[in-house]
C-alpha atoms as a PDB file:
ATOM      1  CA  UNK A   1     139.855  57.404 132.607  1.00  0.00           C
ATOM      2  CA  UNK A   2     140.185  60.676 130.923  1.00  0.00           C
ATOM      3  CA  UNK A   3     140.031  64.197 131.641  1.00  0.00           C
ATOM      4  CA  UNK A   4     136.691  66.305 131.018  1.00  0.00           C
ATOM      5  CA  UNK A   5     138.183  69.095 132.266  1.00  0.00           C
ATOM      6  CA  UNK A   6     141.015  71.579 132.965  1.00  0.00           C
ATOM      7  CA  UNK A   7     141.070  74.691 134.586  1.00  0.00           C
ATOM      8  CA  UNK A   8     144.147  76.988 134.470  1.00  0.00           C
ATOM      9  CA  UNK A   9     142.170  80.656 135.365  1.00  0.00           C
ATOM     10  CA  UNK A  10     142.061  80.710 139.568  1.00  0.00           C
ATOM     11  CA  UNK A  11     138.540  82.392 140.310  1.00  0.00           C
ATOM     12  CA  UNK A  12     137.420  79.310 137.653  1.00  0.00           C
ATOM     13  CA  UNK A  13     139.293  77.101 139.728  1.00  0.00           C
ATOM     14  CA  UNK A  14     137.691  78.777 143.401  1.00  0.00           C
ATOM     15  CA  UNK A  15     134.797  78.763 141.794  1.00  0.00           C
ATOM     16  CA  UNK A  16     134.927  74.670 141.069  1.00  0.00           C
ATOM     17  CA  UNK A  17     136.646  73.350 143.755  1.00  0.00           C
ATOM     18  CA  UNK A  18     133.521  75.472 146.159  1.00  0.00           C
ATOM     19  CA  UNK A  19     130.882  73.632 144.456  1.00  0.00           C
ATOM     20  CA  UNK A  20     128.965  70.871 146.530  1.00  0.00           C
ATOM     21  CA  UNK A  21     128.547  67.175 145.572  1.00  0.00           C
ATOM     22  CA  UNK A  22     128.298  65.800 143.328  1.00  0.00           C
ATOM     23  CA  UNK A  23     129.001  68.743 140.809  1.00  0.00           C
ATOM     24  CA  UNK A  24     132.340  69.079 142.971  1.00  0.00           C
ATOM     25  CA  UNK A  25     134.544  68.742 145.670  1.00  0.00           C
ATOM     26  CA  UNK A  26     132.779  70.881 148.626  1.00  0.00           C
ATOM     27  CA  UNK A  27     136.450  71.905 149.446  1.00  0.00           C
ATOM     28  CA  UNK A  28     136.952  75.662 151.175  1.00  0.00           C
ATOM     29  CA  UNK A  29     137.837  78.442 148.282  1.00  0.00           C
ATOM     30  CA  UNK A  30     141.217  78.391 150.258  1.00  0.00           C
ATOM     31  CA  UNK A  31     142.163  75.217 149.177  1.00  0.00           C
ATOM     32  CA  UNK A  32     143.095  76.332 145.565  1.00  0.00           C
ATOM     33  CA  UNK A  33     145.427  79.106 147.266  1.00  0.00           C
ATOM     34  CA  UNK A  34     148.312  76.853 146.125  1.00  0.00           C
ATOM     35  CA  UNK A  35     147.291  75.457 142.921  1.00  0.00           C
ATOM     36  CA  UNK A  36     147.639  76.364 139.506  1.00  0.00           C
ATOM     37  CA  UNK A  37     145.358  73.861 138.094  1.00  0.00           C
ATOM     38  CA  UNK A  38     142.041  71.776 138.434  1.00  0.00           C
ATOM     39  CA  UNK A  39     142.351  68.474 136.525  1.00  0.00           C
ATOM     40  CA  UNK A  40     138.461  66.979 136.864  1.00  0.00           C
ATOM     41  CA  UNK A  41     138.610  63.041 135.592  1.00  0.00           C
ATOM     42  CA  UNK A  42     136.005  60.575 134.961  1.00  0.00           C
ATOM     43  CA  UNK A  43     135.863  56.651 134.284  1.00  0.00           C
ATOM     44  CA  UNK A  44     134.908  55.792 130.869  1.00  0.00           C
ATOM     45  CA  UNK A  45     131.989  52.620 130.425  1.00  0.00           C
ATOM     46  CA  UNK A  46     134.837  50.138 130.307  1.00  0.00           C
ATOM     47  CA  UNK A  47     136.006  50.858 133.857  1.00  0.00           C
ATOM     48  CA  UNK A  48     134.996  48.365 136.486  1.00  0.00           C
ATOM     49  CA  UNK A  49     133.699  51.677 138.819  1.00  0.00           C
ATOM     50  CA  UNK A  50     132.392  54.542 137.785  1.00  0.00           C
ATOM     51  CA  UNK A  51     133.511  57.866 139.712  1.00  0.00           C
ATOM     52  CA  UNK A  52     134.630  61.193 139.289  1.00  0.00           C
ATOM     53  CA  UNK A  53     137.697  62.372 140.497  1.00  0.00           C
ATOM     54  CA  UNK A  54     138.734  66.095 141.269  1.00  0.00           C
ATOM     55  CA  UNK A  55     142.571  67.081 141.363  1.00  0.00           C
ATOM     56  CA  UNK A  56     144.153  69.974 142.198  1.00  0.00           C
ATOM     57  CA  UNK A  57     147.878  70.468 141.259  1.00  0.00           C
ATOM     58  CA  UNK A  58     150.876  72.766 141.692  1.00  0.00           C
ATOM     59  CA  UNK A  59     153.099  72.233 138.838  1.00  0.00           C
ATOM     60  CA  UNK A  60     152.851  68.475 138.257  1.00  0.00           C
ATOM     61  CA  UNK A  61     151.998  67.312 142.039  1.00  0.00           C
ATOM     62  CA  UNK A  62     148.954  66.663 142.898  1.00  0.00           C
ATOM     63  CA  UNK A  63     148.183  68.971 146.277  1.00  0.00           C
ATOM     64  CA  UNK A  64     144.876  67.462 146.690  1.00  0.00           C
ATOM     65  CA  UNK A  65     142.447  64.977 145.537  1.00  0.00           C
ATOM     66  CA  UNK A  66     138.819  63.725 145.993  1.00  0.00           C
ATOM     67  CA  UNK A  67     137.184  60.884 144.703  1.00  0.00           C
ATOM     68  CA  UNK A  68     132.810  60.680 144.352  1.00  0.00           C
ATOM     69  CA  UNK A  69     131.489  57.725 143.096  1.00  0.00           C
ATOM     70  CA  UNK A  70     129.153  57.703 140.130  1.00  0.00           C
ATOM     71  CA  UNK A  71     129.571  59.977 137.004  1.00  0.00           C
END
């Protein structure tokens, strides 16, 4: 796996996290009320699945995650 994507900027991070699948996580703007980051990962060809996975993080812990299947 490897990250395609970081955001840092919040009305970035609204912005993604509002999107609907599979270009992101659906979630409610309000979710990224307590994050400072949007970490947005994807399998590589050598993975056994492929998927896409969104995280949202305060600090280092992750406050919220959601995996969609496919890349």
């Amino acid at each position: 796996m490897y990250c395609l994507r970081r955001l840092t900027d919040p009305a970035a991070i609204r912005a993604a996290i509002t999107q609907p699948p599979p270009f992101g996580p659906g979630w409610d703007a309000t979710a990224g009320d307590t994050a400072d980051t949007l970490e947005i990962w994807g399998t590589t060809f050598a993975d056994p699945v492929d998927y896409v996975s969104f995280r949202l993080l305060h600090g280092s812990q992750i406050v919220r995650e959601m995996r969609l299947p496919g890349y």
